[in-house]
N, C-alpha and C. Protein backbone atom coordinates (compact mmCIF):
# COMPACT_ATOMS: atom_id res chain seq x y z
N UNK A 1 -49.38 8.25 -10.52
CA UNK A 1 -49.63 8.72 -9.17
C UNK A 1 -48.86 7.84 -8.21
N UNK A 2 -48.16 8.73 -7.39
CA UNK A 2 -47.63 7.66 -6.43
C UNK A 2 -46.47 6.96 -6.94
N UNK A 3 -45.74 7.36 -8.01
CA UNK A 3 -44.73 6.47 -8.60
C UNK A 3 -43.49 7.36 -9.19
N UNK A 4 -42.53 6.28 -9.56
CA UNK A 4 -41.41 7.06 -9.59
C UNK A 4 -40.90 7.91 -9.19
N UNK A 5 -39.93 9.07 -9.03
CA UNK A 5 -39.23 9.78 -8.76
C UNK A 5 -39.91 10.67 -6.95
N UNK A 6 -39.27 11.08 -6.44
CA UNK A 6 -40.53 11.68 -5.03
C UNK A 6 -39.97 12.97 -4.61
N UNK A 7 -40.52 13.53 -4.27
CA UNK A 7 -40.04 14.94 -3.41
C UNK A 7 -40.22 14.75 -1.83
N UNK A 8 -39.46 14.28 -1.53
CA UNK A 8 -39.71 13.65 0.03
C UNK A 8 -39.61 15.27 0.94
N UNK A 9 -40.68 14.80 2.25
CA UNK A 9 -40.69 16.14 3.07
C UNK A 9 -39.95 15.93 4.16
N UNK A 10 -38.79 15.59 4.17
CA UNK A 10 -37.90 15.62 4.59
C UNK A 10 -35.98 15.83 4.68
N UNK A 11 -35.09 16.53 5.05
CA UNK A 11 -33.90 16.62 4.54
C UNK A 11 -33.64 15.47 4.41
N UNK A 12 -32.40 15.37 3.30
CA UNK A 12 -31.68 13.86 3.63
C UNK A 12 -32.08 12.67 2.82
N UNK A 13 -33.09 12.93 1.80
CA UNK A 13 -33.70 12.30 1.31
C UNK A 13 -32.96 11.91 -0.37
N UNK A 14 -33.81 10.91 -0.92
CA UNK A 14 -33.28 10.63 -2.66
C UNK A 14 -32.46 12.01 -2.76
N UNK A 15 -31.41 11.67 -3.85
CA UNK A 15 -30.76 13.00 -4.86
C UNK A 15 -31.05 12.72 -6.01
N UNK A 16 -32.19 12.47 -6.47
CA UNK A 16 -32.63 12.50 -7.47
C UNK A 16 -33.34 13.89 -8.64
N UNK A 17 -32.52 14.35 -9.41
CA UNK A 17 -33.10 15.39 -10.06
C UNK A 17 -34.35 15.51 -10.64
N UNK A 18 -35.04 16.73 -10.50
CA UNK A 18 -36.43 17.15 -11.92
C UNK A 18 -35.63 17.14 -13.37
N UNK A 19 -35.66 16.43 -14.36
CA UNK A 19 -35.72 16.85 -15.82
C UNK A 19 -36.71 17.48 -15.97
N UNK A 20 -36.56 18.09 -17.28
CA UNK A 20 -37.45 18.87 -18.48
C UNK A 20 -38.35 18.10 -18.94
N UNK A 21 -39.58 18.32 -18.84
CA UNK A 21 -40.49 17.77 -19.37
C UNK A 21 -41.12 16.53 -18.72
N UNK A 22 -40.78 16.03 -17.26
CA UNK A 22 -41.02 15.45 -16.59
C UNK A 22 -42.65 16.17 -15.40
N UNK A 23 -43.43 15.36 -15.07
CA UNK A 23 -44.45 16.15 -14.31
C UNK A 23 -44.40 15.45 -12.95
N UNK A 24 -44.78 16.47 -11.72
CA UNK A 24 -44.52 15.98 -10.75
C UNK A 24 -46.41 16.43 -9.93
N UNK A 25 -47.11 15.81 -9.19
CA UNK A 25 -47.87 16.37 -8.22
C UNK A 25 -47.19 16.18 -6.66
N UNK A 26 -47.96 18.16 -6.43
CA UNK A 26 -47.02 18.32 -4.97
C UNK A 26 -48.32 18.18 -4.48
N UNK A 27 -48.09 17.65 -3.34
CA UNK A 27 -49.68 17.45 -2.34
C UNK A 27 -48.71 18.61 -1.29
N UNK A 28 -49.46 19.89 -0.75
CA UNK A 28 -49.54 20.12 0.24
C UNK A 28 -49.41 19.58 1.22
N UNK A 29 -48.61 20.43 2.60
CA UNK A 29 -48.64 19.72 4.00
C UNK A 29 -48.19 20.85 4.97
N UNK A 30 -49.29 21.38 5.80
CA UNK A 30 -48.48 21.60 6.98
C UNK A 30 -48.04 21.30 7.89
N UNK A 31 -47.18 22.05 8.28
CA UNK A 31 -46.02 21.25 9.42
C UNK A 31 -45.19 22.25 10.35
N UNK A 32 -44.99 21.47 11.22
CA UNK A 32 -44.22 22.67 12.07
C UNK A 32 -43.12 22.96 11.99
N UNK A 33 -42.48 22.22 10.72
CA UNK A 33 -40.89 22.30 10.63
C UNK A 33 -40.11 21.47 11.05
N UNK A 34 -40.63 20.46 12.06
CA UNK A 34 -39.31 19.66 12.83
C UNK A 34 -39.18 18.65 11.87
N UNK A 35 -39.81 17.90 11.06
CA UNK A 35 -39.33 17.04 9.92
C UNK A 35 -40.01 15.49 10.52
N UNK A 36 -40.92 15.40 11.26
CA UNK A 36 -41.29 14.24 12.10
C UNK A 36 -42.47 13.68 11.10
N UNK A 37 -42.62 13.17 10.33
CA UNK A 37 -44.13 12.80 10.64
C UNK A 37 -44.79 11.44 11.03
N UNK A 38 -45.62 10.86 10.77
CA UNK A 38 -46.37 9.46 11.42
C UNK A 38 -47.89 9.77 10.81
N UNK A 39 -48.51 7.97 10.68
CA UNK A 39 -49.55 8.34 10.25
C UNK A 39 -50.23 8.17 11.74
N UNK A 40 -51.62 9.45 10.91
CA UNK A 40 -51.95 9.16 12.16
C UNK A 40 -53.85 9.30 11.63
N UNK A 41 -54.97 8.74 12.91
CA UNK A 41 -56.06 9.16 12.28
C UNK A 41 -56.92 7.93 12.05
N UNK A 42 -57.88 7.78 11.49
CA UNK A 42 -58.44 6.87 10.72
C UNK A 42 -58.19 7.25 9.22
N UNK A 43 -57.98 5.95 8.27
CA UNK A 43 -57.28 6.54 6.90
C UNK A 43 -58.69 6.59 6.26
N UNK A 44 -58.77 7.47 4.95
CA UNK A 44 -59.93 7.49 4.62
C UNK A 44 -59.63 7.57 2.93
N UNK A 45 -58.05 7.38 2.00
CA UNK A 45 -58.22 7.52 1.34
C UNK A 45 -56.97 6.08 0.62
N UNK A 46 -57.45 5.74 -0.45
CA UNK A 46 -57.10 4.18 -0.95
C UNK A 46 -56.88 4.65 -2.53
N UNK A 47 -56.17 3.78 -2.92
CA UNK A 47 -55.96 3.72 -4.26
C UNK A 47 -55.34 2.08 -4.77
N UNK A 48 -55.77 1.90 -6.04
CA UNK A 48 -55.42 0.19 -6.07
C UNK A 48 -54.37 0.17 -6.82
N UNK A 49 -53.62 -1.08 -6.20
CA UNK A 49 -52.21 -1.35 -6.94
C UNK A 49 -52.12 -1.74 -8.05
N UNK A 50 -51.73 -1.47 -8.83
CA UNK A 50 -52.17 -1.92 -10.64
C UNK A 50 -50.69 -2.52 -10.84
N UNK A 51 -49.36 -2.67 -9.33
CA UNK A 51 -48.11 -3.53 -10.10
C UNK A 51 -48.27 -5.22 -9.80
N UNK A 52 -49.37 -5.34 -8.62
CA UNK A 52 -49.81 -6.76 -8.04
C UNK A 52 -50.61 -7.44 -9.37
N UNK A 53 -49.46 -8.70 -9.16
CA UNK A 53 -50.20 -9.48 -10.36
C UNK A 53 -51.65 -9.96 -9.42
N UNK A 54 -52.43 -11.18 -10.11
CA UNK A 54 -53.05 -11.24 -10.08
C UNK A 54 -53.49 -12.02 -8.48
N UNK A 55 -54.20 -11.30 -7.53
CA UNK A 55 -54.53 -12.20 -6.31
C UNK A 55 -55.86 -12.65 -5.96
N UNK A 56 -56.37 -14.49 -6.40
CA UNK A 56 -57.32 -14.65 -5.95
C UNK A 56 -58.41 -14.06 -4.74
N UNK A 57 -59.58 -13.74 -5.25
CA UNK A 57 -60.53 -13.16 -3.51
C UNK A 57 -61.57 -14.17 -3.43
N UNK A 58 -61.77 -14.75 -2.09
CA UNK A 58 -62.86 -15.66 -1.88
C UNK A 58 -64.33 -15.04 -1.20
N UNK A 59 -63.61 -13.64 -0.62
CA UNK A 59 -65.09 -12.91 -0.27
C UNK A 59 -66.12 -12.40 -1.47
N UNK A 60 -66.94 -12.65 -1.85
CA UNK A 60 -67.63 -11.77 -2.89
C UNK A 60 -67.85 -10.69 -2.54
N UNK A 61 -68.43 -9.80 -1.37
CA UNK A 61 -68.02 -8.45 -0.72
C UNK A 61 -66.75 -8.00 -1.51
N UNK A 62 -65.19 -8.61 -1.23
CA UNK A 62 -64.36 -8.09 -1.66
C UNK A 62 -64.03 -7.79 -3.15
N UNK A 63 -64.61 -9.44 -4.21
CA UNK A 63 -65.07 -8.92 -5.25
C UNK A 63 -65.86 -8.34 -6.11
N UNK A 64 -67.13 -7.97 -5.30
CA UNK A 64 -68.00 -6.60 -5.43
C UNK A 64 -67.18 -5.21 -5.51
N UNK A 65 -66.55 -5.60 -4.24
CA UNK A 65 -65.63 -4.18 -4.16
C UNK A 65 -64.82 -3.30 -5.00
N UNK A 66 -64.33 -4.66 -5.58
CA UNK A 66 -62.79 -4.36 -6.10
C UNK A 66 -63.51 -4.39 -8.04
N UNK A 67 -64.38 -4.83 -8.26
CA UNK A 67 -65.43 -4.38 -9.36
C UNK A 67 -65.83 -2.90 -9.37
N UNK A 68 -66.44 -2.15 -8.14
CA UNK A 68 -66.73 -0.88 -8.42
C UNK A 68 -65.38 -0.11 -8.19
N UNK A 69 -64.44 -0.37 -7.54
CA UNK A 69 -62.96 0.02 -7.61
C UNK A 69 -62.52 0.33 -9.33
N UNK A 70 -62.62 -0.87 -9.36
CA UNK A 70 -62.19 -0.81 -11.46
C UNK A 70 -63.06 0.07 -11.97
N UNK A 71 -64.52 0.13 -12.25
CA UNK A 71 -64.98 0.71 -12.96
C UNK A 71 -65.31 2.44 -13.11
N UNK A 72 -65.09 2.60 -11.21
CA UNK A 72 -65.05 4.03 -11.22
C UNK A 72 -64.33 4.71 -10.77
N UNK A 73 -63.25 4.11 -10.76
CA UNK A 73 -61.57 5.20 -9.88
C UNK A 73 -60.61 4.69 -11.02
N UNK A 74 -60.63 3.53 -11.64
CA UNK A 74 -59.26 2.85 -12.19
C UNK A 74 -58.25 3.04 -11.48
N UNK A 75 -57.02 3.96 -11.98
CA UNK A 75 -55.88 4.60 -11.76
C UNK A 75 -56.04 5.53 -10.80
N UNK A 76 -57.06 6.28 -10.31
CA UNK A 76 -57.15 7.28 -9.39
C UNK A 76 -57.20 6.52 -8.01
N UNK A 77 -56.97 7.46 -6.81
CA UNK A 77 -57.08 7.44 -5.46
C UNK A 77 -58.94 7.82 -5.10
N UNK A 78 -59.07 7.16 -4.00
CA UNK A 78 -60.66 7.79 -3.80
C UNK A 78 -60.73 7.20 -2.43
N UNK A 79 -61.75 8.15 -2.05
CA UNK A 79 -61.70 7.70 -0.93
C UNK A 79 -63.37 7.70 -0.31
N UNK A 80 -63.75 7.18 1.05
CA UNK A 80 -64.84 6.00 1.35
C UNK A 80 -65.95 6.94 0.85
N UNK A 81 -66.03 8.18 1.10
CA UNK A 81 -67.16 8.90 0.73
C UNK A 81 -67.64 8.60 -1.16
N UNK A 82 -66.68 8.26 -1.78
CA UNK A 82 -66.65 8.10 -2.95
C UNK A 82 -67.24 6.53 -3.42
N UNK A 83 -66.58 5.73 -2.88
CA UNK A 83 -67.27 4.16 -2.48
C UNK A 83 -68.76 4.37 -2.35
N UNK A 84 -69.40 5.19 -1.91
CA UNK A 84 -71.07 5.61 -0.95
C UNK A 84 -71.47 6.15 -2.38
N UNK A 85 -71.10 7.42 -2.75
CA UNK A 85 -71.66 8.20 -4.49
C UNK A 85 -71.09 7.21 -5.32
N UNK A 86 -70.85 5.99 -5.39
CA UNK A 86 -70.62 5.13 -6.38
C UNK A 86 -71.57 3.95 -6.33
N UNK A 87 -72.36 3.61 -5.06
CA UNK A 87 -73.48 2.71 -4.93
C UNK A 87 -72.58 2.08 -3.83
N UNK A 88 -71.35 1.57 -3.44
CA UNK A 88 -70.98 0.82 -2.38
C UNK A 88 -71.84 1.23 -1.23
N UNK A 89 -71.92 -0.29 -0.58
CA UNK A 89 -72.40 -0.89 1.02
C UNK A 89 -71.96 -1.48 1.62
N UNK A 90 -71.61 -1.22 3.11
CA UNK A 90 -71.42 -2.46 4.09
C UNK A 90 -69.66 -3.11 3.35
N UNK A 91 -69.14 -1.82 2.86
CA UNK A 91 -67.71 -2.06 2.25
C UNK A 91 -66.74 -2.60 3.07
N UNK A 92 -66.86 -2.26 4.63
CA UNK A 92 -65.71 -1.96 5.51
C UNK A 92 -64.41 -3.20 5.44
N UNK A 93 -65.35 -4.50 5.80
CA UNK A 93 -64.65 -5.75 5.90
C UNK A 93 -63.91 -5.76 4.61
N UNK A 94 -64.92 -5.69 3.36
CA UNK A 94 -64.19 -5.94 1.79
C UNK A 94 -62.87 -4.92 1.81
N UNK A 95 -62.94 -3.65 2.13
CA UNK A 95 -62.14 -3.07 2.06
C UNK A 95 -60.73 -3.47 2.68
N UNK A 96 -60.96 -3.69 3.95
CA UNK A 96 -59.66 -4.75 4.65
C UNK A 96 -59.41 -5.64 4.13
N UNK A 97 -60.27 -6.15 3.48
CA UNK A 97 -59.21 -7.47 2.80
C UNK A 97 -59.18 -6.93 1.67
N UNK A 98 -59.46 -5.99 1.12
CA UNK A 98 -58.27 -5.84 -0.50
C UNK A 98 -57.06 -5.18 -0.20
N UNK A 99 -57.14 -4.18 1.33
CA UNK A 99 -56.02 -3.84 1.65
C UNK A 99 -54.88 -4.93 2.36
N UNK A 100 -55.36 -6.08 3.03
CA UNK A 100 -54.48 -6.73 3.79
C UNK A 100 -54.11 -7.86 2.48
N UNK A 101 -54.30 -7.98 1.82
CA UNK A 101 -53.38 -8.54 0.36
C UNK A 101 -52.91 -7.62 -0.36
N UNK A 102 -53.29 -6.20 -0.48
CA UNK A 102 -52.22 -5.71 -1.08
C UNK A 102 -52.81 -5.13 -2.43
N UNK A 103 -54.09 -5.45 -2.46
CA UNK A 103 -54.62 -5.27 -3.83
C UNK A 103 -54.87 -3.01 -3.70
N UNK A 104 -55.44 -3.14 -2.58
CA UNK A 104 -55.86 -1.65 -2.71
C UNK A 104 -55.19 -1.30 -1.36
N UNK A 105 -53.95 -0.15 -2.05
CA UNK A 105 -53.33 0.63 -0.49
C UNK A 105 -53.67 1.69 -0.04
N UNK A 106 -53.62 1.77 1.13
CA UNK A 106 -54.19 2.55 1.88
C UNK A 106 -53.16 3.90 2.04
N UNK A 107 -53.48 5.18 2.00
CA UNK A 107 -53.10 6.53 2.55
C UNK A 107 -53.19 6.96 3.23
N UNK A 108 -53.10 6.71 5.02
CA UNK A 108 -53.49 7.57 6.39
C UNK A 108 -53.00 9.13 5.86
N UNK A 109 -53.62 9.85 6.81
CA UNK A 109 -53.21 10.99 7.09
C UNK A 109 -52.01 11.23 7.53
N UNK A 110 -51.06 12.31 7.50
CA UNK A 110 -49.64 12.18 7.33
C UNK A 110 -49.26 13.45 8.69
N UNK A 111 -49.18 13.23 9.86
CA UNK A 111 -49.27 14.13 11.13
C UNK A 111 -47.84 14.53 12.00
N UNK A 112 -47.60 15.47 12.06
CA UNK A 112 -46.02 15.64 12.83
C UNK A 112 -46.21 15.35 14.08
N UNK A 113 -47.20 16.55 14.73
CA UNK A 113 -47.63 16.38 15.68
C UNK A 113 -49.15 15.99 16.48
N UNK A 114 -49.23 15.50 17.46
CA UNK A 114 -50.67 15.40 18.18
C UNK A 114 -51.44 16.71 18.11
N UNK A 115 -52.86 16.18 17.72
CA UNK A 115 -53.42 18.00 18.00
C UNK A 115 -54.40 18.36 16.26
């Protein structure tokens, strides 16, 4: 997820070919065509970096966090509503700091325009 090869939504982008037997996920997007986008929003969906070696955490919040992270998303994306049906609490802070090291990145919403 999130790796190698991309179908960017925009002209002008990689020339990188599809092979045979290669799999791709297309995420949907509408748009108005002009090719702009920006994030925009409050982000609501995270997934953890599995290429970051290993980065000490001194919050236990954050290593609470990043414990129910492992055990019930692994490799997948999820997002805060999912943290809540997984038993997480009072995540918000932990969550910023696994994102501001890098451990778990964040996905804003992806917006052309205001509105």
């Amino acid at each position: 997820i999130h790796a190698g090869k991309t179908v960017p939504i925009v002209k002008g982008g990689e020339s990188t070919r599809m092979e045979e037997d290669e799999f791709y996920a297309i995420e949907t997007f509408g748009s108005t065509g002009r090719g702009l986008v920006h994030d925009d929003m409050d982000c609501s969906h995270y997934m953890k970096n599995f290429e970051l070696p290993f980065v000490p955490l001194r919050l236990q919040s954050s290593k609470q966090l990043l414990g129910t992270i492992n055990k019930n998303f692994g490799t997948l994306a999820f997002c805060k509503r999912w943290l809540d049906r997984a038993g997480a609490s009072k995540y918000q802070m932990a969550l910023k700091d696994l994102c501001d090291k890098g451990i778990v990145e964040a996905y804003p919403p992806l917006c052309d325009i205001k509105g």
